[in-house]
Protein backbone atom coordinates (compact mmCIF):
# COMPACT_ATOMS: atom_id res chain seq x y z
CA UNK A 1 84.88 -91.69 9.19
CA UNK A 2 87.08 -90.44 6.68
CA UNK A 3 89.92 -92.27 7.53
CA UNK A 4 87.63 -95.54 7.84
CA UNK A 5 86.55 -94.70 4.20
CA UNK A 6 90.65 -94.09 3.29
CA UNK A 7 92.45 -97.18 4.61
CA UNK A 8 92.02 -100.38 3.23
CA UNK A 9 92.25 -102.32 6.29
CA UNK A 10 89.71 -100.57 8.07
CA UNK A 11 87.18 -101.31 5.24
CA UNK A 12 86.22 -104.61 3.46
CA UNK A 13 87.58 -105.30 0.26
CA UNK A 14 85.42 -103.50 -2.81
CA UNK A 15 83.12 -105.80 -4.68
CA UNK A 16 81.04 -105.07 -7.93
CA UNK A 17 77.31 -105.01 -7.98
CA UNK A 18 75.18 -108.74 -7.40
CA UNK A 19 78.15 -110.55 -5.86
CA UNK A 20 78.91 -111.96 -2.88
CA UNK A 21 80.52 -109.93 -0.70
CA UNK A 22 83.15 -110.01 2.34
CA UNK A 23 81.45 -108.97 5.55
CA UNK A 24 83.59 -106.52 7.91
CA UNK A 25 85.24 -107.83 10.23
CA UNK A 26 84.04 -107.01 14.09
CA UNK A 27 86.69 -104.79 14.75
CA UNK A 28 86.59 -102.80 11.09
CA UNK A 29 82.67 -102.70 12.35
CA UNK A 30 83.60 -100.98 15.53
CA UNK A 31 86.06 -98.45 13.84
CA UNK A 32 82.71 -97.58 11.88
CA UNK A 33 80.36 -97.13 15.01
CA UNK A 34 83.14 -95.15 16.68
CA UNK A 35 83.26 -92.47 14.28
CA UNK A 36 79.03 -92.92 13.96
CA UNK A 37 79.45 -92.48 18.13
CA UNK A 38 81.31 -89.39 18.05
CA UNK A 39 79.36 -88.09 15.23
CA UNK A 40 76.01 -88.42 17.60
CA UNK A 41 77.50 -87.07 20.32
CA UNK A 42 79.34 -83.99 18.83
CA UNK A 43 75.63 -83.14 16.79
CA UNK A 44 74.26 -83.71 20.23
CA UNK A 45 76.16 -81.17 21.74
CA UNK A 46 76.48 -78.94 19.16
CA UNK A 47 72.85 -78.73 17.35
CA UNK A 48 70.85 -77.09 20.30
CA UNK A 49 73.96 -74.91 21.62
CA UNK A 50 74.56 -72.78 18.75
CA UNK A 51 70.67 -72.34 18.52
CA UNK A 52 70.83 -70.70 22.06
CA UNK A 53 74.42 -69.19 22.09
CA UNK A 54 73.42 -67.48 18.88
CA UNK A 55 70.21 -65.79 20.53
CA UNK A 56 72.32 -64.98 23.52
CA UNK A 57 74.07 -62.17 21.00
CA UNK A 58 71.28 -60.20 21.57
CA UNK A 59 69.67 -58.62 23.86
CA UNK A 60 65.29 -59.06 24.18
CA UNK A 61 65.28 -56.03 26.08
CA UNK A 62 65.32 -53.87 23.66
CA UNK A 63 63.54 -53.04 20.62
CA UNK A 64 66.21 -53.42 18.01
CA UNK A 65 67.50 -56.88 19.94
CA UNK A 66 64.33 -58.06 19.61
CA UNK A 67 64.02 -57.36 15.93
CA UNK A 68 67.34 -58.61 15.22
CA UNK A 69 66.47 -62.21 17.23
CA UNK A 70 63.55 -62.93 15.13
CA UNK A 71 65.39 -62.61 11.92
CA UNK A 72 68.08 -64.49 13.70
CA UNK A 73 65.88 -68.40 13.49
CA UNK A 74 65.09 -67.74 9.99
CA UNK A 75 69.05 -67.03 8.75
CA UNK A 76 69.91 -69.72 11.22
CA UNK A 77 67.92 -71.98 9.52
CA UNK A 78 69.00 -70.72 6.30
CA UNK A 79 72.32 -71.88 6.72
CA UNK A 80 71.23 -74.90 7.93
CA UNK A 81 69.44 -75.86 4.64
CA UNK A 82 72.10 -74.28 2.68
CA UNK A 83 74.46 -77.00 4.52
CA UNK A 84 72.19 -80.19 4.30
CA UNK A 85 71.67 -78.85 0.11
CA UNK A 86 75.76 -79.35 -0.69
CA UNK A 87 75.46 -82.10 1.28
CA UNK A 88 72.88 -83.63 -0.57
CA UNK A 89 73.77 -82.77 -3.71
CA UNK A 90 77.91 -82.08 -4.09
CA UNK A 91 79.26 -84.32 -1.15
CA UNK A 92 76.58 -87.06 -2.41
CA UNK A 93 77.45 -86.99 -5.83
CA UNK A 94 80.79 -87.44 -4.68
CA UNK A 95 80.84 -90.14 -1.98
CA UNK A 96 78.82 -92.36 -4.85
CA UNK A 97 81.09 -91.79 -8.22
CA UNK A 98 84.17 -90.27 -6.98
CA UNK A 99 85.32 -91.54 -3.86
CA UNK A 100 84.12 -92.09 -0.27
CA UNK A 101 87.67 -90.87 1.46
CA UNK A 102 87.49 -87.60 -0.42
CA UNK A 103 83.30 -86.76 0.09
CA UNK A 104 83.68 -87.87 4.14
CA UNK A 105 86.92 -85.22 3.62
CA UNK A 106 85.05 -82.37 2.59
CA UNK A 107 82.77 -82.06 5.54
CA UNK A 108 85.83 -82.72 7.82
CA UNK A 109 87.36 -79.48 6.19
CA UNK A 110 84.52 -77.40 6.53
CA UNK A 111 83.91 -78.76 10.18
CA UNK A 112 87.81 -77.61 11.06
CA UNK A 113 87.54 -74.43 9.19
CA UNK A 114 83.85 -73.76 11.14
CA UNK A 115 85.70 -74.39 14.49
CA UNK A 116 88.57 -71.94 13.79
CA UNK A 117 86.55 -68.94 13.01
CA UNK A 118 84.22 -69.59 16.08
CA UNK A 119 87.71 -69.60 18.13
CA UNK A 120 88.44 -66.54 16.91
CA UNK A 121 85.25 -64.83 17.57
CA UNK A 122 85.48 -65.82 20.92
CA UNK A 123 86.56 -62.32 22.32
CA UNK A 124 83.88 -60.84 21.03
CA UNK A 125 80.28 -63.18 22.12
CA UNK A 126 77.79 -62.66 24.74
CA UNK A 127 78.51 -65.53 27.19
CA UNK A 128 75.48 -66.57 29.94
CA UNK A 129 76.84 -67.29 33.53
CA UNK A 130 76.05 -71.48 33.98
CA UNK A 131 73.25 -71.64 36.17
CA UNK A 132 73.05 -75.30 37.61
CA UNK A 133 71.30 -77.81 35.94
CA UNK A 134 67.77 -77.37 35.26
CA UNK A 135 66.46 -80.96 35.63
CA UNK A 136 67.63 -81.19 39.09
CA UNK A 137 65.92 -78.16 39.95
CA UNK A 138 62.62 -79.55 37.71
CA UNK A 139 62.75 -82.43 40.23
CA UNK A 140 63.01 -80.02 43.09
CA UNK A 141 59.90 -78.16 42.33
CA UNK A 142 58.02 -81.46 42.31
CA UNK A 143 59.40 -82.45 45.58
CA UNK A 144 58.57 -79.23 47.18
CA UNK A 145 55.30 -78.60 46.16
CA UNK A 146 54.51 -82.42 47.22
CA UNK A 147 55.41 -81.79 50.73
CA UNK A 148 54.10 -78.84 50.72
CA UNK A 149 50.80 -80.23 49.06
CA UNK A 150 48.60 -79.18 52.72
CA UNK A 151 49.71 -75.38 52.31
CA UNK A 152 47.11 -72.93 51.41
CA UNK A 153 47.37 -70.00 48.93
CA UNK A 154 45.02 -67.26 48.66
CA UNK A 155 43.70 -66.87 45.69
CA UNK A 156 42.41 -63.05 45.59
CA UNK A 157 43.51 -59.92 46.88
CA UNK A 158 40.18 -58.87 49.32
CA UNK A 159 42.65 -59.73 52.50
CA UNK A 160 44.66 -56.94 52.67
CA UNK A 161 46.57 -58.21 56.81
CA UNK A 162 49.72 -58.84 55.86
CA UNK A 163 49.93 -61.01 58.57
CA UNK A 164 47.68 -63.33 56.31
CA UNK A 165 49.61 -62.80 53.14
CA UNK A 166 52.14 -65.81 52.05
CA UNK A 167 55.92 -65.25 51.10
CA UNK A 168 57.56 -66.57 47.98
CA UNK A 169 60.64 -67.28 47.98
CA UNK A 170 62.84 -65.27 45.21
CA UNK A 171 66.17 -64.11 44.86
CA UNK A 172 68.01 -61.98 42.63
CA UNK A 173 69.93 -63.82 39.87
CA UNK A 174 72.75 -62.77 37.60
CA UNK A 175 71.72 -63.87 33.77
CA UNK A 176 75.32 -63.42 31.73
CA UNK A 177 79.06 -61.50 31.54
CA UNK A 178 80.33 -60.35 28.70
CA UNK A 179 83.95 -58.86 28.19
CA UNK A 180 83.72 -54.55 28.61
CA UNK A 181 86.60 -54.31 25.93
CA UNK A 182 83.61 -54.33 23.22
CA UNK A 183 83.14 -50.65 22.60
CA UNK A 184 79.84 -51.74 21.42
CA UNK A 185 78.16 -52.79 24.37
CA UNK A 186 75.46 -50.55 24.66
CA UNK A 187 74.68 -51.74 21.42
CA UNK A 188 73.68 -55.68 22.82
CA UNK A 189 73.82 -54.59 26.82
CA UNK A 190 73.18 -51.98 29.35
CA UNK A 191 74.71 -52.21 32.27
CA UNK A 192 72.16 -51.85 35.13
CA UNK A 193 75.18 -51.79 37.64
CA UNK A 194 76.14 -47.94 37.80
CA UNK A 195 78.87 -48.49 40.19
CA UNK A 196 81.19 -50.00 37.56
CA UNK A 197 81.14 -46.59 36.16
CA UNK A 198 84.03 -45.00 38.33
CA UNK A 199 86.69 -45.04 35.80
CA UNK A 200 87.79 -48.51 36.89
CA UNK A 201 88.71 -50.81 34.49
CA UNK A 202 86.88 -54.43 34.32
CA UNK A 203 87.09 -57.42 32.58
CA UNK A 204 83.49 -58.17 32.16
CA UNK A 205 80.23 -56.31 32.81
CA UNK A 206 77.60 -58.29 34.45
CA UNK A 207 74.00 -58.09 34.01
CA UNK A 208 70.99 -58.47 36.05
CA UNK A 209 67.94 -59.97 34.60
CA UNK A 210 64.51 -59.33 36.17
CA UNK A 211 63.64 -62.14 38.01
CA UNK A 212 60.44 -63.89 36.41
CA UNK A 213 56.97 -63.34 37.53
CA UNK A 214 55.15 -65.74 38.63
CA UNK A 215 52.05 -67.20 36.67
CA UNK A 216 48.64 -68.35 37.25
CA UNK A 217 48.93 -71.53 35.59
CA UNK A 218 49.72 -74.65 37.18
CA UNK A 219 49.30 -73.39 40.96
CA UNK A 220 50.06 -76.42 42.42
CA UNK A 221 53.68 -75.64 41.93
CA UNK A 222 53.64 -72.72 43.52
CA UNK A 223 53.78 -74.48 46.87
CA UNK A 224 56.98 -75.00 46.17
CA UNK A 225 58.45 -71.47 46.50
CA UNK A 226 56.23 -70.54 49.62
CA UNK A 227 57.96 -69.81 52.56
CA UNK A 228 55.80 -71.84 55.25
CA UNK A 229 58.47 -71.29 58.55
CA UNK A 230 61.14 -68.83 59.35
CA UNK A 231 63.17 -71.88 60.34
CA UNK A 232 63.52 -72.75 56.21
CA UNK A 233 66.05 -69.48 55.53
CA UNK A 234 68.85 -68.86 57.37
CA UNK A 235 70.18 -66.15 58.72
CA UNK A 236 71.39 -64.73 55.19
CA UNK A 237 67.75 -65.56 53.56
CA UNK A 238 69.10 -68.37 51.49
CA UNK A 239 66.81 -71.62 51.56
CA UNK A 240 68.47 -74.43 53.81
CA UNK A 241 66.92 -77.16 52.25
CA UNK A 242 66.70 -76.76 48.28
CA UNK A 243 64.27 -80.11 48.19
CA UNK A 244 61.66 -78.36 50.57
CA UNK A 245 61.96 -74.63 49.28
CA UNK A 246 62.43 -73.97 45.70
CA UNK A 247 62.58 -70.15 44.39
CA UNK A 248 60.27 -68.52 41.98
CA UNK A 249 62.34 -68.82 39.00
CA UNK A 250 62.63 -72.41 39.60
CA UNK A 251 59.18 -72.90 39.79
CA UNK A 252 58.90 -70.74 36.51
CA UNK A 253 61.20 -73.25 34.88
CA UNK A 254 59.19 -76.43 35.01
CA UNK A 255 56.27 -74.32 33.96
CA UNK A 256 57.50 -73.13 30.92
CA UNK A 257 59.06 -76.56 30.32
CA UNK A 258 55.33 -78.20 30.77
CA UNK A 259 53.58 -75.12 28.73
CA UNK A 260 55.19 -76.22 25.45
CA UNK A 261 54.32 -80.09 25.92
CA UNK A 262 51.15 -79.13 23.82
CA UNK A 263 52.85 -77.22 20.88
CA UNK A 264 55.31 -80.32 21.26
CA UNK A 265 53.01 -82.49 20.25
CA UNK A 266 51.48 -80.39 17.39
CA UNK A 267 55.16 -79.85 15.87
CA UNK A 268 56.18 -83.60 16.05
CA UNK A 269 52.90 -84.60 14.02
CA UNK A 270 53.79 -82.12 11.54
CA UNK A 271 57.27 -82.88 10.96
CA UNK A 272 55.75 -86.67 10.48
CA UNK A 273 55.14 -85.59 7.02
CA UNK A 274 58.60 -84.21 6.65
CA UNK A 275 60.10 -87.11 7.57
CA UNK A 276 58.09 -88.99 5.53
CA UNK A 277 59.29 -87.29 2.72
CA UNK A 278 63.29 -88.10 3.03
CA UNK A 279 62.33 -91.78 3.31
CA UNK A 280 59.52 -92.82 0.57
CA UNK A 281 60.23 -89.67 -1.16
CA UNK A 282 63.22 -90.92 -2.07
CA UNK A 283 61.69 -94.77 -2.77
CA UNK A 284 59.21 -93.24 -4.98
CA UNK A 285 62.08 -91.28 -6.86
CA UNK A 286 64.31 -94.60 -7.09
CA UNK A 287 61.20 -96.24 -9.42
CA UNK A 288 60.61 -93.29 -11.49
CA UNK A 289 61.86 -91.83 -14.59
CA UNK A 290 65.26 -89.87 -13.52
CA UNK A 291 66.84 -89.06 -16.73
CA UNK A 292 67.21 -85.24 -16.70
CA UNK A 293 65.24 -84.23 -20.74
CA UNK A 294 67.02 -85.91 -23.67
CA UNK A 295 70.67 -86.17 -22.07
CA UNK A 296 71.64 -89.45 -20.71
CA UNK A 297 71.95 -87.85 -17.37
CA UNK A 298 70.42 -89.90 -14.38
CA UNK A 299 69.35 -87.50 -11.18
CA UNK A 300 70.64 -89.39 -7.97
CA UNK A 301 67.52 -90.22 -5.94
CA UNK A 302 68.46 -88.14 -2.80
CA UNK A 303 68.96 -85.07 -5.07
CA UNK A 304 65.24 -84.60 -5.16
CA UNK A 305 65.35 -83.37 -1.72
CA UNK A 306 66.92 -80.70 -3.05
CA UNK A 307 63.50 -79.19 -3.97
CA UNK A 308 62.45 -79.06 -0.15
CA UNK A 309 65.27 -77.18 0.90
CA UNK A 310 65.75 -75.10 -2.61
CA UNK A 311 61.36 -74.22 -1.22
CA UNK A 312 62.50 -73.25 2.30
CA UNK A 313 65.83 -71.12 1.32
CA UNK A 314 63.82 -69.22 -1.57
CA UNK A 315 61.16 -68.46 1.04
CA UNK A 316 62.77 -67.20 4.03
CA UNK A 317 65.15 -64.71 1.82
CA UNK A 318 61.76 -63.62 -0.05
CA UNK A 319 60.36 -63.11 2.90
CA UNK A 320 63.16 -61.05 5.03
CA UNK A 321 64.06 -59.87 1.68
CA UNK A 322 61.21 -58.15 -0.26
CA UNK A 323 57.96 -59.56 1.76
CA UNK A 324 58.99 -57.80 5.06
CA UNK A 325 60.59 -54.71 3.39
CA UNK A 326 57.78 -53.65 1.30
CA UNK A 327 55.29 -54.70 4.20
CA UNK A 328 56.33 -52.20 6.21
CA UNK A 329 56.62 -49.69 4.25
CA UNK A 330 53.03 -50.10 3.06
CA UNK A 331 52.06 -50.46 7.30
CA UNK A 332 54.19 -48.31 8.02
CA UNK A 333 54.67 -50.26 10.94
CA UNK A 334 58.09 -52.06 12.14
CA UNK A 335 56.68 -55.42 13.28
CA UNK A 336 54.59 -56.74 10.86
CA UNK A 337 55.86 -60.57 11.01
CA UNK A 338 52.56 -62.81 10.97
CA UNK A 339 52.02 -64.53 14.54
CA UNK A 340 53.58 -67.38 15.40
CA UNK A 341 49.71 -68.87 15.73
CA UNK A 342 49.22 -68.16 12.42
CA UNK A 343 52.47 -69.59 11.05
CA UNK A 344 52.11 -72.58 12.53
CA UNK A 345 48.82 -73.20 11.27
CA UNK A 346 50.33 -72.80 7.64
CA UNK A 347 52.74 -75.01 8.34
CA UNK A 348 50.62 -77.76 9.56
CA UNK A 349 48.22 -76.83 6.04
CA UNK A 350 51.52 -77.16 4.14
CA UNK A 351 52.24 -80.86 5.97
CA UNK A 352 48.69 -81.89 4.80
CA UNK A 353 48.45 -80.53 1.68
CA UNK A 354 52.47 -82.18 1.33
CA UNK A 355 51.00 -85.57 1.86
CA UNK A 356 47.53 -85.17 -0.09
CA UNK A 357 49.60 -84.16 -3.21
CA UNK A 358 52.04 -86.96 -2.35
CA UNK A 359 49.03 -89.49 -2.58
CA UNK A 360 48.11 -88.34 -5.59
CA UNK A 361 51.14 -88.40 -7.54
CA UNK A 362 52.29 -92.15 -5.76
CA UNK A 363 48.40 -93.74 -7.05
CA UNK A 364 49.42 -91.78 -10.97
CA UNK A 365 53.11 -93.59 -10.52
CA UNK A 366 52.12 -96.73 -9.32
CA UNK A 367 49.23 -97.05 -12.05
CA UNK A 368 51.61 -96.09 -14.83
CA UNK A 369 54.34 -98.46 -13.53
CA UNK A 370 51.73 -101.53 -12.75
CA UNK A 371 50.52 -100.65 -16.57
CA UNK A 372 53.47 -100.63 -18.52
CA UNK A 373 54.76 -103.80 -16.02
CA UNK A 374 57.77 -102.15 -15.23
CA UNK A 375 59.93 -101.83 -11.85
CA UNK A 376 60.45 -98.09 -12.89
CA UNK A 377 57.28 -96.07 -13.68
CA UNK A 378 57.79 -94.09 -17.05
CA UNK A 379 56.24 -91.15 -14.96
CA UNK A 380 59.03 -88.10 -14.51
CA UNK A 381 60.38 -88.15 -11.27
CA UNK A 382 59.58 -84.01 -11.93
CA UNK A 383 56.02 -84.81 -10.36
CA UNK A 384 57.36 -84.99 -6.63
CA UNK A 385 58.10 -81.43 -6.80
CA UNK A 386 55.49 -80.21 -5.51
CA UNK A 387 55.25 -82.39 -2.85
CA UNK A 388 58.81 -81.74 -1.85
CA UNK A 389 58.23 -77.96 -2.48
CA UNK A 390 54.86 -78.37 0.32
CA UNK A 391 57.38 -80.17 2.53
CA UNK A 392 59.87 -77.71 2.54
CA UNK A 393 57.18 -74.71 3.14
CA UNK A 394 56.42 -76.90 6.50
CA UNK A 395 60.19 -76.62 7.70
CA UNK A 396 59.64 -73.29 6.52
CA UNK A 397 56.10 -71.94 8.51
CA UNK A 398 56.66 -74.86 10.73
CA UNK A 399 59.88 -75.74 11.97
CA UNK A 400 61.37 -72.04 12.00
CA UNK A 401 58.50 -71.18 14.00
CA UNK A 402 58.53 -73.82 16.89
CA UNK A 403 62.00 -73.17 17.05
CA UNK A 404 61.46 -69.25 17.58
CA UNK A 405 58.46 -70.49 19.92
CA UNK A 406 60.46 -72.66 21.98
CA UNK A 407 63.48 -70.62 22.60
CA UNK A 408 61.40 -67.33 23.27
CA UNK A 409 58.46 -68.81 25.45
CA UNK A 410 61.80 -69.90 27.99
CA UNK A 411 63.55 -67.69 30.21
CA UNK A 412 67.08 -66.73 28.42
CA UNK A 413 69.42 -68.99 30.03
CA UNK A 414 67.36 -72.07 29.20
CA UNK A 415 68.09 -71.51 25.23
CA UNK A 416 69.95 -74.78 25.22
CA UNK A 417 67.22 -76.71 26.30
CA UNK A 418 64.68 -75.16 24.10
CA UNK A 419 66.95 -75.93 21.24
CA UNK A 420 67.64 -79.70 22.95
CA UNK A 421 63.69 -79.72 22.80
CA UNK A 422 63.23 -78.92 18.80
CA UNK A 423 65.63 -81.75 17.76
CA UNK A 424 64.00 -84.28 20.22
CA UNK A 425 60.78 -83.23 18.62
CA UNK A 426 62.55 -83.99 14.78
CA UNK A 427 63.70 -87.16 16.50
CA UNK A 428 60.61 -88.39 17.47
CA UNK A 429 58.91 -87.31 14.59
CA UNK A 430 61.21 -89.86 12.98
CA UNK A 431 60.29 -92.82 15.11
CA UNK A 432 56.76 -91.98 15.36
CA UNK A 433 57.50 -92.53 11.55
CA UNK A 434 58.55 -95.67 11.68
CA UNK A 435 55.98 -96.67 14.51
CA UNK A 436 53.00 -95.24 11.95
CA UNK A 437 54.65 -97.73 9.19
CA UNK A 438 54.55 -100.68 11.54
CA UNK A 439 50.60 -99.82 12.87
CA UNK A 440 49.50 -99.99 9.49
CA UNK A 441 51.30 -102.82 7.83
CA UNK A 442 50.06 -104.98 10.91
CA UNK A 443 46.34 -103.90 10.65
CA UNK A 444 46.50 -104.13 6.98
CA UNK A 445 48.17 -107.42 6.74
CA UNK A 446 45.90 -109.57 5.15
CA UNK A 447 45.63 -113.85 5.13
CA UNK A 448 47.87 -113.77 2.86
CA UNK A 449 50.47 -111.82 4.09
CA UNK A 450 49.66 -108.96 1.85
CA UNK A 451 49.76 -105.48 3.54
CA UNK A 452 49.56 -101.86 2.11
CA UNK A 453 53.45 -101.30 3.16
CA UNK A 454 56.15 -103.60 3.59
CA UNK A 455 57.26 -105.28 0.34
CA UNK A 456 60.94 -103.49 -1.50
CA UNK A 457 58.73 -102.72 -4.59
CA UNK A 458 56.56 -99.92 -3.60
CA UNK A 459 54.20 -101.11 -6.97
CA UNK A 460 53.32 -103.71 -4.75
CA UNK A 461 52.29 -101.48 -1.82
CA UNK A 462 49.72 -99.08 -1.36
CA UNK A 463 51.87 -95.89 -0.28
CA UNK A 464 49.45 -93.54 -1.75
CA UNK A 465 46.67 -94.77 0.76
CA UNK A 466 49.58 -94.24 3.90
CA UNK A 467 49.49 -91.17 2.71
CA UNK A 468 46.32 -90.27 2.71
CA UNK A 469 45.91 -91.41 6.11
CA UNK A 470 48.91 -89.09 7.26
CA UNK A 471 47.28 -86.05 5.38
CA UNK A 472 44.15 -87.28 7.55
CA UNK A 473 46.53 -86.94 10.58
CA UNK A 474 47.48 -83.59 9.65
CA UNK A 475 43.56 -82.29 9.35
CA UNK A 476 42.92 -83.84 12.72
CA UNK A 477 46.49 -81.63 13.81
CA UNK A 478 45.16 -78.16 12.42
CA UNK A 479 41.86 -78.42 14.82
CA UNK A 480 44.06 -79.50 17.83
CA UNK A 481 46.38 -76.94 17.27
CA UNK A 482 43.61 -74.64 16.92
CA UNK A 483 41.58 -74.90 19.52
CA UNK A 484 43.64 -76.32 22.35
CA UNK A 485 47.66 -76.48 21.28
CA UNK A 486 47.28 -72.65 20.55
CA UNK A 487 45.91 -72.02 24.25
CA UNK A 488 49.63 -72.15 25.18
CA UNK A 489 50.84 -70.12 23.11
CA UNK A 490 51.96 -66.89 24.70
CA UNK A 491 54.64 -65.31 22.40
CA UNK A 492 53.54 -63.25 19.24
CA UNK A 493 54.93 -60.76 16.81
CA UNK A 494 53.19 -57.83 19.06
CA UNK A 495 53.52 -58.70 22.36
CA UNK A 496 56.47 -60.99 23.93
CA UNK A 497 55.24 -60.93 27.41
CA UNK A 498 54.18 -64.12 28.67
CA UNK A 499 49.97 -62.99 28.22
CA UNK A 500 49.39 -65.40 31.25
CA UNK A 501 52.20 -63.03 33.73
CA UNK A 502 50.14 -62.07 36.73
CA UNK A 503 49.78 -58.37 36.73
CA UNK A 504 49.19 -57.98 40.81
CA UNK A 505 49.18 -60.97 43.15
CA UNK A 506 48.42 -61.62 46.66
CA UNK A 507 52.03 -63.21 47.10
CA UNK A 508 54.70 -61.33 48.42
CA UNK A 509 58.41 -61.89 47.51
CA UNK A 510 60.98 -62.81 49.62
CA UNK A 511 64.65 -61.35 48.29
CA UNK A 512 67.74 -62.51 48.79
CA UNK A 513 69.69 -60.72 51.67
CA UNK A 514 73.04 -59.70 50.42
């Protein structure tokens, strides 16, 4: 991109405002979508990694790992915000009145300065052994437990003839290495394998994670790790035929995967708002009143999105800053961190309340602008702070929060797909988005071709009743969430067990013979 922006021939020729301008060329076009390619894939790859790699510094099992991960989203999502506000604001400013080679530069800097200092960390990180992939095994366990549909599993414990009992299938598993150079180990690990303590030297320390237990939701799947003949192990007790006999922890995989389909759905129709905010937000600040108090100053439009994230930075250091701090030491208690139930319910308040204020201010900036017969209403463009402020408290209670939720409700080495799962939820918050936009300018389009959205000068459309509706959405949200979303939700500030773990169980487990 930057050197698209930097060489003439791989641009078209500069033109001033309201003239008629050279097209690109196909192949300066293709230049353009490379670098928009690589930018897609490298966010792709990068976005829900670090998420997971970063919670794979610590270690859950412990009480001060556990502490240290939960503080982990909110920084991580701190820097985030701190990020998207230069970008926003500094690289923005200078991309439109300095020059486009120079603002596409800056973020290639920071991206090659980033990558050095991860490289030379690289001695020092937790790393997770690769497992396989985890949608092949998904489609396993749906496989297995189909031809296995006929198999019958008890459902109490009154039958105590083994003979009668079923066998799951479950090996041991190895969950990650790290290098035993770190004299800090202990600190992150413990190494469960006491016979690498005979004075040998090793180059990594591997631990053993305790297999995961199975649940009592979604039985059906459970077929799928049931041992129904001798003749499906062989002689080493390893399954012969992975598409008819799945293990426990792959059955546990496609559970947890379908448990968070309905917080899913709760999170994309609150980021709706949010999204909703970085698109007409930014319309409604293009026809307001921009000039900063008596200087002739004009605020770029996309700088009031600086608001939303200036909300969600000032509230996570409060709160792991001073909230948290002086919480405890009134408790005197070391978790007090609200639920993530109850956060997520402010969060979805905060996207309604985001879109009712929103409504209000767009009907007060229309009327003055449709008044004074103006394209720009001679209302301050300071009145969609608040609404930006609400929006950024969603990301804040929200976001943060779903993101903690998803990567903690899945077994550690599916981090990366928890974190894949957040940004496909932002994604199709976005084209939900767009999708709401369409539904409503077709079943408000009138005889006369007049609809509520649609036209380029929002004084002609009726934004503040679109947003209405979508505060609407967000009350109808808050009871789903509460009283069947929430259902799922197993992970809390007190307890991190998996509530729905079976305790004792009529199954016995089948282990791996080494």
């Amino acid at each position: 991109m930057t050197v698209a922006a930097g060489v003439r021939k791989l641009r078209p020729p500069s033109c001033p405002p309201e003239a008629n301008c050279i097209p690109p060329t196909s192949w300066q076009l293709a230049i353009l979508y490379i670098g928009l390619l690589l930018i897609a894939i490298g966010a792709g790859c990068i976005r829900p990694c670090n998420i997971a790699f970063g919670a794979d510094q610590f270690d859950s099992r412990t009480e001060k790992g556990r502490a240290l991960l939960a503080r982990f989203y909110n920084w991580w999502y701190f820097s985030f915000t701190i990020s998207l506000l230069v970008a926003l604001t500094t690289v923005v400013y200078i991309q439109s009145n300095i020059s486009w080679t120079i603002g596409f530069a800056i973020p290639t800097a920071c991206f090659g300065i980033s990558s050095v200092i991860f490289l030379v960390g690289r001695h020092t990180y937790i790393y997770m052994k690769p497992q396989g992939s985890i949608f092949v095994d998904m489609v396993k366990v749906i496989v297995a437990s189909y031809r296995k549909r006929k198999v019958k599993i008890p459902v109490d414990d009154l039958n105590n003839d083994n003979t009668n009992r079923v066998v799951l299938y479950d090996p041991p598993r190895m969950s990650y290495e790290r290098d035993s150079d770190d004299e800090d180990d202990d600190d992150q690990l413990e190494n469960t394998n006491n016979s690498n303590n005979n004075g040998s030297s090793s180059s990594s320390i591997a631990v053993s994670e305790v297999n995961l237990r199975l649940s009592n939701r979604l039985k059906w799947l459970d077929k799928a790790c049931v041992i129904s003949h001798p003749n499906e192990l062989n002689q080493h007790g390893i399954a012969v035929n992975n598409w008819r006999l799945c293990s426990v922890q792959q059955v546990e995989q496609l559970k947890s995967v379908i448990g968070i389909l309905p917080i899913w759905l709760a999170g994309i129709l609150c980021f709706i708002s949010m999204d909703q905010q970085n698109t007409f937000g930014v319309l409604q600040a293009i026809q307001m009143n921009r000039k900063l108090g008596v200087t002739n100053f004009v605020i770029p439009p996309a700088w009031i999105g600086f608001a939303a994230m200036a909300a969600l930075s000032l509230w996570i250091i409060t709160y792991e800053r001073v909230v948290l701090p002086l919480t405890k030491k009134f408790k005197k208690k070391d978790d007090v961190r609200l639920s993530v139930q109850t956060r997520i319910k402010i969060g979805i308040i905060m996207s309604s309340l985001s879109m009712t204020v929103g409504a209000i201010v767009e009907s007060k900036r229309r009327e003055a602008a449709v008044r004074n017969a103006s394209f720009v209403s001679p209302l301050s463009v300071a009145y969609l702070v608040p609404q930006f402020i609400l929006s950024g408290l969603t990301e804040a209670f929200g976001a943060v929060t779903i993101m903690e939720f998803y990567t903690s409700q899945m077994p550690e080495y599916m981090r990366s797909m928890a974190g894949s799962i957040f940004f496909i939820s932002l994604s199709m918050a976005s084209y939900l988005a767009a999708m709401s936009v369409s539904i409503i300018y077709r079943l408000t389009k009138g005889s006369d071709g007049i609809a509520w959205l649609g036209k380029h000068d929002l004084n002609k459309n009726r934004l503040d009743l679109f947003y209405a509706i979508l505060a609407c959405l967000g009350v109808i949200n808050y009871f789903y969430f509460s009283y069947f979303a929430s259902k799922f939700v197993f992970v809390d500030n007190k307890n991190r067990v998996n509530a729905e773990a079976a305790a004792t169980t009529t199954l016995e487990t089948h282990t791996r013979v080494e």
